[in-house]
Protein backbone atom coordinates (compact mmCIF):
# COMPACT_ATOMS: atom_id res chain seq x y z
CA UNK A 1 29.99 58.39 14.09
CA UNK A 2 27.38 55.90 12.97
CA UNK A 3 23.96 57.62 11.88
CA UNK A 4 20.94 55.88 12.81
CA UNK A 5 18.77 54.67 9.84
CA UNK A 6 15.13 56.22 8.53
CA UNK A 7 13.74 53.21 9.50
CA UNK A 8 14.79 53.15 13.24
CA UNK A 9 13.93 56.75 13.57
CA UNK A 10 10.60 55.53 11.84
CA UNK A 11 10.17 52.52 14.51
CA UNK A 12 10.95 55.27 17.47
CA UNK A 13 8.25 57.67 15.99
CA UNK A 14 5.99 54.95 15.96
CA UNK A 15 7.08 53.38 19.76
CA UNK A 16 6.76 56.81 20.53
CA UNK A 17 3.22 57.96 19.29
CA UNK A 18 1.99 54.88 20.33
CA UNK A 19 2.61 55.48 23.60
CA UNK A 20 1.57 59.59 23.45
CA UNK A 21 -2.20 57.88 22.17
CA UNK A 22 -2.26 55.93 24.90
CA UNK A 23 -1.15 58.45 27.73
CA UNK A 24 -3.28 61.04 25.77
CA UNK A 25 -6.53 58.48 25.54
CA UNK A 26 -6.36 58.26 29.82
CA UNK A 27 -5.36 61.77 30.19
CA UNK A 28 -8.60 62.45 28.44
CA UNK A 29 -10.27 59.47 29.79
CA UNK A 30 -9.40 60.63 33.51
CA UNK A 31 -9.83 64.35 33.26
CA UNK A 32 -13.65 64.85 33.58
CA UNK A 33 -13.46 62.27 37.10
CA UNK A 34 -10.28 64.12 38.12
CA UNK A 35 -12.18 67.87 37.76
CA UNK A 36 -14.85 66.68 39.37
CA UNK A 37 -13.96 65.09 42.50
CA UNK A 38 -10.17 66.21 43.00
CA UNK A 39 -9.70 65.15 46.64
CA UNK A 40 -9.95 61.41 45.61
CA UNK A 41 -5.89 60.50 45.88
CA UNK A 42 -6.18 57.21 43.89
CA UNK A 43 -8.20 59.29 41.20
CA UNK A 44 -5.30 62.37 41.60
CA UNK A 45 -2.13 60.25 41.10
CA UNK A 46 -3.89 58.26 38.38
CA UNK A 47 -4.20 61.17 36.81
CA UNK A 48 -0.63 62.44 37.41
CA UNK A 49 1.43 59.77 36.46
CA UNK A 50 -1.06 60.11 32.80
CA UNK A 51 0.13 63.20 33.10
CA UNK A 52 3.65 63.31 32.96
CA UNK A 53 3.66 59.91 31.02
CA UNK A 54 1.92 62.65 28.27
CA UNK A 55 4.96 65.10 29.00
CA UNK A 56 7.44 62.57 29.05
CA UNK A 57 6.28 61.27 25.84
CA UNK A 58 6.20 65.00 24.41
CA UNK A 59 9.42 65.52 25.09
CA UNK A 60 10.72 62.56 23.88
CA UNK A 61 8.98 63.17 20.08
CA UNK A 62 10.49 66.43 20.74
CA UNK A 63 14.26 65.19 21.45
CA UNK A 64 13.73 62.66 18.61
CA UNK A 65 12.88 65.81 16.35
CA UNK A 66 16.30 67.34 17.30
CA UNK A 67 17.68 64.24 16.68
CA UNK A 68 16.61 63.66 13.35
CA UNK A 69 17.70 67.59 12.46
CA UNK A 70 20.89 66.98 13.52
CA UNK A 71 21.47 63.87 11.57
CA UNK A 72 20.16 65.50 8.55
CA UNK A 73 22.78 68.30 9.05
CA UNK A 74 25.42 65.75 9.31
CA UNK A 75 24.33 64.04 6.35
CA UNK A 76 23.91 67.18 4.34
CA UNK A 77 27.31 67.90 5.57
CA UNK A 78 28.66 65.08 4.38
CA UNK A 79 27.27 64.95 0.97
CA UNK A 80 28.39 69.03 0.90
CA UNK A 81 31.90 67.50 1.12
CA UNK A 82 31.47 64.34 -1.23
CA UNK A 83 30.14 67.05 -3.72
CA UNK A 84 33.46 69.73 -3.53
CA UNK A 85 35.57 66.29 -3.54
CA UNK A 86 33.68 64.89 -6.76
CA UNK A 87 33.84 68.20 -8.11
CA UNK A 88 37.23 67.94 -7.47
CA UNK A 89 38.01 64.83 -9.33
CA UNK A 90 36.05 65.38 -12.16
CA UNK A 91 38.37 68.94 -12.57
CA UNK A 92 41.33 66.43 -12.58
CA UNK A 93 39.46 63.98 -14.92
CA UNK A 94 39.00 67.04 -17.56
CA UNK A 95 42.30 67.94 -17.18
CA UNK A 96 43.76 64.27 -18.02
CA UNK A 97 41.43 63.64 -20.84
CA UNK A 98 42.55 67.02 -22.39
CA UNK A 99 46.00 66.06 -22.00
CA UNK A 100 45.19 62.29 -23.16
CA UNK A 101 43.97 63.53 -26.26
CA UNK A 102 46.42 66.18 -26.68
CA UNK A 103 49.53 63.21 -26.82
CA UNK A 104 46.84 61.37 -29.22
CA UNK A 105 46.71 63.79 -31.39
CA UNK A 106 49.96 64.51 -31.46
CA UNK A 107 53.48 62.78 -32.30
CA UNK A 108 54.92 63.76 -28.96
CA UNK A 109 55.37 60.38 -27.64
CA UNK A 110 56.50 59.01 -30.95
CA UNK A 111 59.16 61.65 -31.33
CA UNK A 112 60.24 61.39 -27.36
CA UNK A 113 60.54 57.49 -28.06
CA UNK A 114 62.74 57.65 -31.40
CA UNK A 115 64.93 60.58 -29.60
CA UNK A 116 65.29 58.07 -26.72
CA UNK A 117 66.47 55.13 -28.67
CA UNK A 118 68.58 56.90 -30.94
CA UNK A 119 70.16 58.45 -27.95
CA UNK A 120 70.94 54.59 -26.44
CA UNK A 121 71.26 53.50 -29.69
CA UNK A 122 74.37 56.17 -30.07
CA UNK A 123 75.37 55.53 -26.47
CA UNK A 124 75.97 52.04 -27.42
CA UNK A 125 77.95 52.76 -30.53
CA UNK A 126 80.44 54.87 -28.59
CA UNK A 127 80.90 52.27 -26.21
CA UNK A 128 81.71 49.80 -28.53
CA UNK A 129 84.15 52.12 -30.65
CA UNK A 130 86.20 53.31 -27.46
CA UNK A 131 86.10 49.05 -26.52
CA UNK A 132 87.32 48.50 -29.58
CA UNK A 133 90.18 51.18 -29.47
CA UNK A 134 91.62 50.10 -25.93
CA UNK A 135 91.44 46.08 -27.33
CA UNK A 136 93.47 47.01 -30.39
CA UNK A 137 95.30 49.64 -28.48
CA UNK A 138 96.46 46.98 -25.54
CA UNK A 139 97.23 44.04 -28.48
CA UNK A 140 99.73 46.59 -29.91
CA UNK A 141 101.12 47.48 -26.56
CA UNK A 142 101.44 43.62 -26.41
CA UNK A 143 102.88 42.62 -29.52
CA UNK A 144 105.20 45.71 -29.50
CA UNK A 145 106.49 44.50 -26.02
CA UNK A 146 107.05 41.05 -27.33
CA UNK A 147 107.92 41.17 -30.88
């Protein structure tokens, strides 16, 4: 849902008042001629359409007003949520950089790595011993065979 801007709702209010002047301005402009000699049609419906151009206009301002509220709530809504979410993140952030400078301060890593590489290092070693037992083992099989 797309929210409309302050400055449209600011460009309505103004449309809108505009027009409530106006109506208002022959309302008030018609009234005394209208109280005064009612039975005169052209002077009645004049007056009428004024009228409910003035209404109209009212309740226009008045759904705009709603309007705006209800944007507002959204918005509020929405920043209530960007809030918990920041809030959020920033728990995770405090979290990380404790744990960042825990391993900083700390030989953890260090100790992890050099366990790790001895552990290949060791894995290798083996390898190449039992290699080197099944070569020598098979040449003897071989020469005892043949010799």
């Amino acid at each position: 849902m797309s929210l409309i801007t302050p400055e449209q709702y600011r460009k309505e209010l103004e449309e809108l008042n505009t027009g409530y002047s106006i109506s208002l301005q022959e309302v008030l402009k018609l009234m005394p001629e209208y109280k005064l000699n009612a039975a005169n049609t052209k002077l009645h419906l004049s007056y009428s359409k004024n009228e409910n151009n003035l209404k109209r206009t009212e309740q226009n301002i008045f759904n705009l007003k709603n309007s705006i509220e209800k944007s507002s709530f959204t918005v509020e809504e929405s920043i209530k949520r960007m809030n918990k979410i920041i809030k959020e993140e920033e728990d995770k952030n405090v979290n990380l950089t404790e744990h960042y400078s825990q391993l900083i301060t700390s030989d953890s890593a260090a100790k992890g790595m050099l366990f790790d590489t001895q552990l290949l290092y060791n894995q290798q070693y083996i390898g190449n011993l039992l290699l080197t037992a099944i070569i020598l083992f098979y040449g003897k099989t071989i020469y005892s065979k043949y010799y």
